[in-house]
N, C-alpha and C. Protein backbone atom coordinates (compact mmCIF):
# COMPACT_ATOMS: atom_id res chain seq x y z
N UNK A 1 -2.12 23.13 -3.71
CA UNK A 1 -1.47 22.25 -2.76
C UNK A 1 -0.84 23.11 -1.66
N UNK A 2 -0.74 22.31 -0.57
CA UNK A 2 -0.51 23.27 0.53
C UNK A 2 0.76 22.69 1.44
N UNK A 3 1.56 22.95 1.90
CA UNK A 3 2.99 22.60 2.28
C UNK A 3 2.21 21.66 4.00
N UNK A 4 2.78 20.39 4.28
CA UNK A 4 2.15 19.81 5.35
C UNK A 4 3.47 19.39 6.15
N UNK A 5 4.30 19.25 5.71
CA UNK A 5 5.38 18.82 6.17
C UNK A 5 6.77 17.97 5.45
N UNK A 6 7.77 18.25 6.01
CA UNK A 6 8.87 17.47 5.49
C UNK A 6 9.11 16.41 5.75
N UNK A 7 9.09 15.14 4.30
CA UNK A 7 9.37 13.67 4.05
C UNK A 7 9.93 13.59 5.11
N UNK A 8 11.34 13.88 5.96
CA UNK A 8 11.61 13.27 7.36
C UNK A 8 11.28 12.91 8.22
N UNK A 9 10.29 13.92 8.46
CA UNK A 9 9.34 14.40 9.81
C UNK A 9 8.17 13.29 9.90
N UNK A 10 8.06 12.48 8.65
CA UNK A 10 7.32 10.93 8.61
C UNK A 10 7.56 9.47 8.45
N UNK A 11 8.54 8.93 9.83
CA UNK A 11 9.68 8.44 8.99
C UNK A 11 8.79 6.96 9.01
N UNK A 12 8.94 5.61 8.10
CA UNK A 12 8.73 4.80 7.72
C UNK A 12 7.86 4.06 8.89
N UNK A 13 6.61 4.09 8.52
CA UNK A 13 5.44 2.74 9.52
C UNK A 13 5.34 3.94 10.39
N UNK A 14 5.72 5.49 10.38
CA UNK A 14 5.37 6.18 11.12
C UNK A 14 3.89 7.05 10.72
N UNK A 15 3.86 8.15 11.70
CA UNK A 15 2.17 8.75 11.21
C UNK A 15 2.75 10.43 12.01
N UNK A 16 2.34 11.68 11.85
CA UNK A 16 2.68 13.02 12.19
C UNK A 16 0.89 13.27 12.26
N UNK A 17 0.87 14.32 13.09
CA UNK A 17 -0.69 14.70 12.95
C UNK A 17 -0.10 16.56 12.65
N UNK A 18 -0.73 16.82 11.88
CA UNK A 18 -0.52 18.19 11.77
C UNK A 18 -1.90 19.19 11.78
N UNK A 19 -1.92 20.36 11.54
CA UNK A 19 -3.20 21.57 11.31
C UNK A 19 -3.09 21.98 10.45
N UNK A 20 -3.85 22.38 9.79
CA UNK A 20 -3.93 23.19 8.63
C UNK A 20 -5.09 23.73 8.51
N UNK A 21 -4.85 25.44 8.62
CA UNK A 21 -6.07 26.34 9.00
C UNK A 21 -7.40 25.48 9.46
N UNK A 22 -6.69 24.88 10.47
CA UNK A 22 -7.93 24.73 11.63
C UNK A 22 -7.88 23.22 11.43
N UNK A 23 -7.62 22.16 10.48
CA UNK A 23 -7.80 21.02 10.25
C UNK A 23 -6.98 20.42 10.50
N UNK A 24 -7.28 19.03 11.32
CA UNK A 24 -6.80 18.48 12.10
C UNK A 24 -6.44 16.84 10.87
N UNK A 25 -4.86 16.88 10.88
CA UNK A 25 -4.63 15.79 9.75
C UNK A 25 -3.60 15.02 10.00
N UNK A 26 -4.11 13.70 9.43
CA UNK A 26 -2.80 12.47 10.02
C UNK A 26 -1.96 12.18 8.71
N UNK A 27 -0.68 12.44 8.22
CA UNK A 27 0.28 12.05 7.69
C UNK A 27 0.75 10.40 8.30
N UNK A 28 0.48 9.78 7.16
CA UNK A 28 1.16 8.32 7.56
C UNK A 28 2.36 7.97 6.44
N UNK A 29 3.28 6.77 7.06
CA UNK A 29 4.37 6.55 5.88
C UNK A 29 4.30 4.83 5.77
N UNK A 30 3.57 4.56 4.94
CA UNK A 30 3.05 2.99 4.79
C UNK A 30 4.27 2.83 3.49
N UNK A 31 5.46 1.69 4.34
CA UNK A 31 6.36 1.53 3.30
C UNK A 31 7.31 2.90 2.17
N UNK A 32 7.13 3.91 2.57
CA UNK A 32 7.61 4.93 1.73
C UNK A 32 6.57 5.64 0.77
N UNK A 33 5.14 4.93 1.07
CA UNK A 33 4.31 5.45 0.37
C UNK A 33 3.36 6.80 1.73
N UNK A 34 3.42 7.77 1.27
CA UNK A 34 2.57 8.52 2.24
C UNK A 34 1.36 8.86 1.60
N UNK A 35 0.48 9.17 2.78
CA UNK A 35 -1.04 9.09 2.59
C UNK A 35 -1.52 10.02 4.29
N UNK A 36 -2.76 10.76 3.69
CA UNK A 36 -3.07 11.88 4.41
C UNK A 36 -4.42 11.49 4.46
N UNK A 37 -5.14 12.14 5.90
CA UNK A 37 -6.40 11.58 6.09
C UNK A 37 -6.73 12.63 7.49
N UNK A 38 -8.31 12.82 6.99
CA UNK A 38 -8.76 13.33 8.67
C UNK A 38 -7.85 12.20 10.22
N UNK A 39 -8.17 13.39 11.29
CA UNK A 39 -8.15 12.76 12.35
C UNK A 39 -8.78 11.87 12.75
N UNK A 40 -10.39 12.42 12.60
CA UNK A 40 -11.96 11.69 12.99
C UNK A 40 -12.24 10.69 13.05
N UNK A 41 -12.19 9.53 13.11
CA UNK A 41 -13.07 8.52 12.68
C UNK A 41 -14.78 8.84 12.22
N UNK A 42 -15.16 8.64 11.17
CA UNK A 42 -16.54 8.72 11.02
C UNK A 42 -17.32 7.85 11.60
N UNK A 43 -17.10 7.34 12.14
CA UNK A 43 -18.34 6.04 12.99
C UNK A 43 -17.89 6.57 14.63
N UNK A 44 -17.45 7.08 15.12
CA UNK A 44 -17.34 7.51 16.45
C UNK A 44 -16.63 8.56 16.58
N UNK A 45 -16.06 9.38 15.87
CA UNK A 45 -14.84 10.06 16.21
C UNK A 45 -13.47 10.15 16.85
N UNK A 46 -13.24 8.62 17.01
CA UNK A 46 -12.08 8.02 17.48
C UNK A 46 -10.89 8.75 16.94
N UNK A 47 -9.61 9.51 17.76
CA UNK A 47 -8.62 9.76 16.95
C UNK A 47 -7.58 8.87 15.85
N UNK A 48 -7.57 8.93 14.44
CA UNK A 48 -6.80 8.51 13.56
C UNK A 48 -5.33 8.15 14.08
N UNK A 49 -4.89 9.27 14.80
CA UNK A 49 -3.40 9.50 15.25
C UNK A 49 -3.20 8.15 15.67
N UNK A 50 -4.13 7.51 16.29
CA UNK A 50 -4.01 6.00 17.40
C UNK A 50 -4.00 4.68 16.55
N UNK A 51 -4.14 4.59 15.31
CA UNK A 51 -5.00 4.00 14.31
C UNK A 51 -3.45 2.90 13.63
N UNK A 52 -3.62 1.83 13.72
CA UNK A 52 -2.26 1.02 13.07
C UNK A 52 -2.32 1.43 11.72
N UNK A 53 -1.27 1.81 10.82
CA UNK A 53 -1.73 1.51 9.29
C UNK A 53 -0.98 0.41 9.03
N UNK A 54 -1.43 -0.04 7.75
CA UNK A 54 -0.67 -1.48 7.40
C UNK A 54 -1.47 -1.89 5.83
N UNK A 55 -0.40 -2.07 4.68
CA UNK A 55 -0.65 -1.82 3.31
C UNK A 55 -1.79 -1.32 3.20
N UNK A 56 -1.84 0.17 3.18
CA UNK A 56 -2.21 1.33 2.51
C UNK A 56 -3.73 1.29 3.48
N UNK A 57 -3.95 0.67 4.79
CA UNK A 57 -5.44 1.05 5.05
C UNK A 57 -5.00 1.19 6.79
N UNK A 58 -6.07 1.57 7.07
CA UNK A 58 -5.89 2.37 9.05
C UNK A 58 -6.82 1.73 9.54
N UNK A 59 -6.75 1.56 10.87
CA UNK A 59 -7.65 0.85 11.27
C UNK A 59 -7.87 1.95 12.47
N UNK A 60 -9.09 2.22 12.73
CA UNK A 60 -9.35 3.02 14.13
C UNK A 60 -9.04 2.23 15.26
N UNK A 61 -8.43 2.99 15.98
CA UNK A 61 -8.51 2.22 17.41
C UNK A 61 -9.39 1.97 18.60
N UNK A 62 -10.86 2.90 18.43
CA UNK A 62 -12.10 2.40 19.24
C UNK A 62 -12.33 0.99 18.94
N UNK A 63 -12.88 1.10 17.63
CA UNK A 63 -13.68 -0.19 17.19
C UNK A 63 -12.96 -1.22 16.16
N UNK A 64 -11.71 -0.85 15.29
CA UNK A 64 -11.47 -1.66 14.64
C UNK A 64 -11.74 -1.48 13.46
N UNK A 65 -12.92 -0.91 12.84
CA UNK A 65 -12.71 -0.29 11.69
C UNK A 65 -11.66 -0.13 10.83
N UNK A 66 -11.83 -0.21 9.37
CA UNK A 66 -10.46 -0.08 8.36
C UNK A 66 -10.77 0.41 7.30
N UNK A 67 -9.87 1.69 6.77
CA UNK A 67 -10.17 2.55 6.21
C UNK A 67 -9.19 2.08 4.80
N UNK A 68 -9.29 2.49 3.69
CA UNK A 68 -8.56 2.81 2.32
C UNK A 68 -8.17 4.07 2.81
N UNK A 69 -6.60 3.97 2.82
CA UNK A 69 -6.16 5.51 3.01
C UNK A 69 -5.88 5.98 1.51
N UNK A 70 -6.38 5.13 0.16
CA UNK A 70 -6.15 5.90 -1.49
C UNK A 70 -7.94 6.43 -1.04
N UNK A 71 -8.56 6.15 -0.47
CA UNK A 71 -9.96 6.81 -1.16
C UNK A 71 -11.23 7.19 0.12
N UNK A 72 -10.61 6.37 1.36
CA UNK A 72 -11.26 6.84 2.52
C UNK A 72 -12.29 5.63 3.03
N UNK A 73 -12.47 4.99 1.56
CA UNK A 73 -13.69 4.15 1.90
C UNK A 73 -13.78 3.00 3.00
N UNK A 74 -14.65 2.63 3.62
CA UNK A 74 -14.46 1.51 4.64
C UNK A 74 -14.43 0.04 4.07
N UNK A 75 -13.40 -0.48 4.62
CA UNK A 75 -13.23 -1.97 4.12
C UNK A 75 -14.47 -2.97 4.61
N UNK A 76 -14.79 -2.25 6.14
CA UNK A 76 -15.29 -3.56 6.63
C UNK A 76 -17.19 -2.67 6.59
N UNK A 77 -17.48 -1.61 6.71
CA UNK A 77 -18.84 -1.34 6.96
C UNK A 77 -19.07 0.20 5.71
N UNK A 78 -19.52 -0.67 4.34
CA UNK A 78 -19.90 0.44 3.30
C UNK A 78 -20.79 1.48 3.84
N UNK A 79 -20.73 2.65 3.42
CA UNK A 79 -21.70 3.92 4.02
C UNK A 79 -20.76 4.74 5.19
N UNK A 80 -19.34 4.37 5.23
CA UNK A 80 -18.56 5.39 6.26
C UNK A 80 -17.43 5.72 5.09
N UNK A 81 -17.27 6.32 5.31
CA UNK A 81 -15.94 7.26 4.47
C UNK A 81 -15.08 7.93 5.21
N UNK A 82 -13.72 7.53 5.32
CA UNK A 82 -12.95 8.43 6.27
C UNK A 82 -12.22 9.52 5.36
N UNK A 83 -12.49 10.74 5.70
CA UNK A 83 -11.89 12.10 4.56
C UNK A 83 -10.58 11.93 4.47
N UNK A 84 -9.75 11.85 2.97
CA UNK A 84 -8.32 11.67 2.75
C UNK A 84 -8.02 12.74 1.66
N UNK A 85 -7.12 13.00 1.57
CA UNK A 85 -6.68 14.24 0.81
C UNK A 85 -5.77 13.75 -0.34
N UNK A 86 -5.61 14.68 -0.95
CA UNK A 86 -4.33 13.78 -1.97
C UNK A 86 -2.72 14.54 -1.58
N UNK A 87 -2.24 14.07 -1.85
CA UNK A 87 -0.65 13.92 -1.89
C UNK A 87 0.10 14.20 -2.67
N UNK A 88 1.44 14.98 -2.58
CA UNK A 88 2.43 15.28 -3.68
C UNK A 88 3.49 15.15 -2.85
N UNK A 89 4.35 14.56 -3.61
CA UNK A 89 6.25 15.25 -2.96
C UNK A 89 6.62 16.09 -4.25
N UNK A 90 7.51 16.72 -3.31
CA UNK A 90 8.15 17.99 -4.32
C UNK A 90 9.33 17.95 -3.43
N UNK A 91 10.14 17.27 -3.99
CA UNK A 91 11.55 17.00 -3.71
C UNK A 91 11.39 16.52 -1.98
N UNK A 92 11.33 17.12 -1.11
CA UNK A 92 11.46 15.87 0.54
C UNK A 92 10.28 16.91 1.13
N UNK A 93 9.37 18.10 0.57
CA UNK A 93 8.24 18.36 0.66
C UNK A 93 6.76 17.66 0.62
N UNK A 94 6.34 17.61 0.97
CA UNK A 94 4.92 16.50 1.71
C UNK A 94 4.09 18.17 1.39
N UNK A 95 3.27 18.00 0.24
CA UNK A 95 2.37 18.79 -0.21
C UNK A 95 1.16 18.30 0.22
N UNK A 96 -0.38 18.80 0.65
CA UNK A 96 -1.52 18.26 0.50
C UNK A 96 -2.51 19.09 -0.21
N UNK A 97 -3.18 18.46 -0.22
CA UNK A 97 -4.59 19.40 -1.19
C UNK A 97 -5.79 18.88 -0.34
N UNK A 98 -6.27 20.07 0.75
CA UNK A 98 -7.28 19.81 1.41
C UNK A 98 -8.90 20.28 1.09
N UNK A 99 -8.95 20.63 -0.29
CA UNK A 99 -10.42 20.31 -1.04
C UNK A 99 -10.29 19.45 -1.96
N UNK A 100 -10.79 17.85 -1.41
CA UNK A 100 -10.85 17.07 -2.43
C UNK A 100 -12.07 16.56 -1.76
């Protein structure tokens, strides 16, 4: 697990985009629950950063698209996967694990 940022720094219905050796990643705070995910959109490459979340899924902001931020998968068009990482807190630490 790799240190991404501090629980503050994501505060509630908010989203942080951070790097991590070279990777470009959106921290969201859906209700106190956080969830980590590429930037990309896989169907266009639309930035994530722009993307509403709302109980636990993102929606791109090109097209509308909606993602599962627990697993990446697309709600509305099977065969896209948006890359999500998993998650830890360790006390107000925002851990990620970016080989999953």
């Amino acid at each position: 697990m790799i240190f991404a940022a501090k629980l503050t720094e994501v505060p509630f219905w908010g989203k942080k985009l951070i790097t991590i050796d070279g990777v470009e990643v959106v921290l969201t705070n859906d209700r106190g629950k956080i969830f980590a995910c590429e930037n990309e959109c896989p169907h266009q490459g639309s930035p994530m950063l722009a993307g509403i979340v709302k109980e636990g899924v993102i929606s791109c902001p090109r097209h509308g698209w909606h993602y599962d931020l627990t697993n990446g998968a697309s709600t509305d068009h099977p065969g896209y996967t948006l890359k999500t990482y998993q998650v830890e807190l360790v006390g107000d630490d925002i851990m990620i694990e970016l080989e999953s």
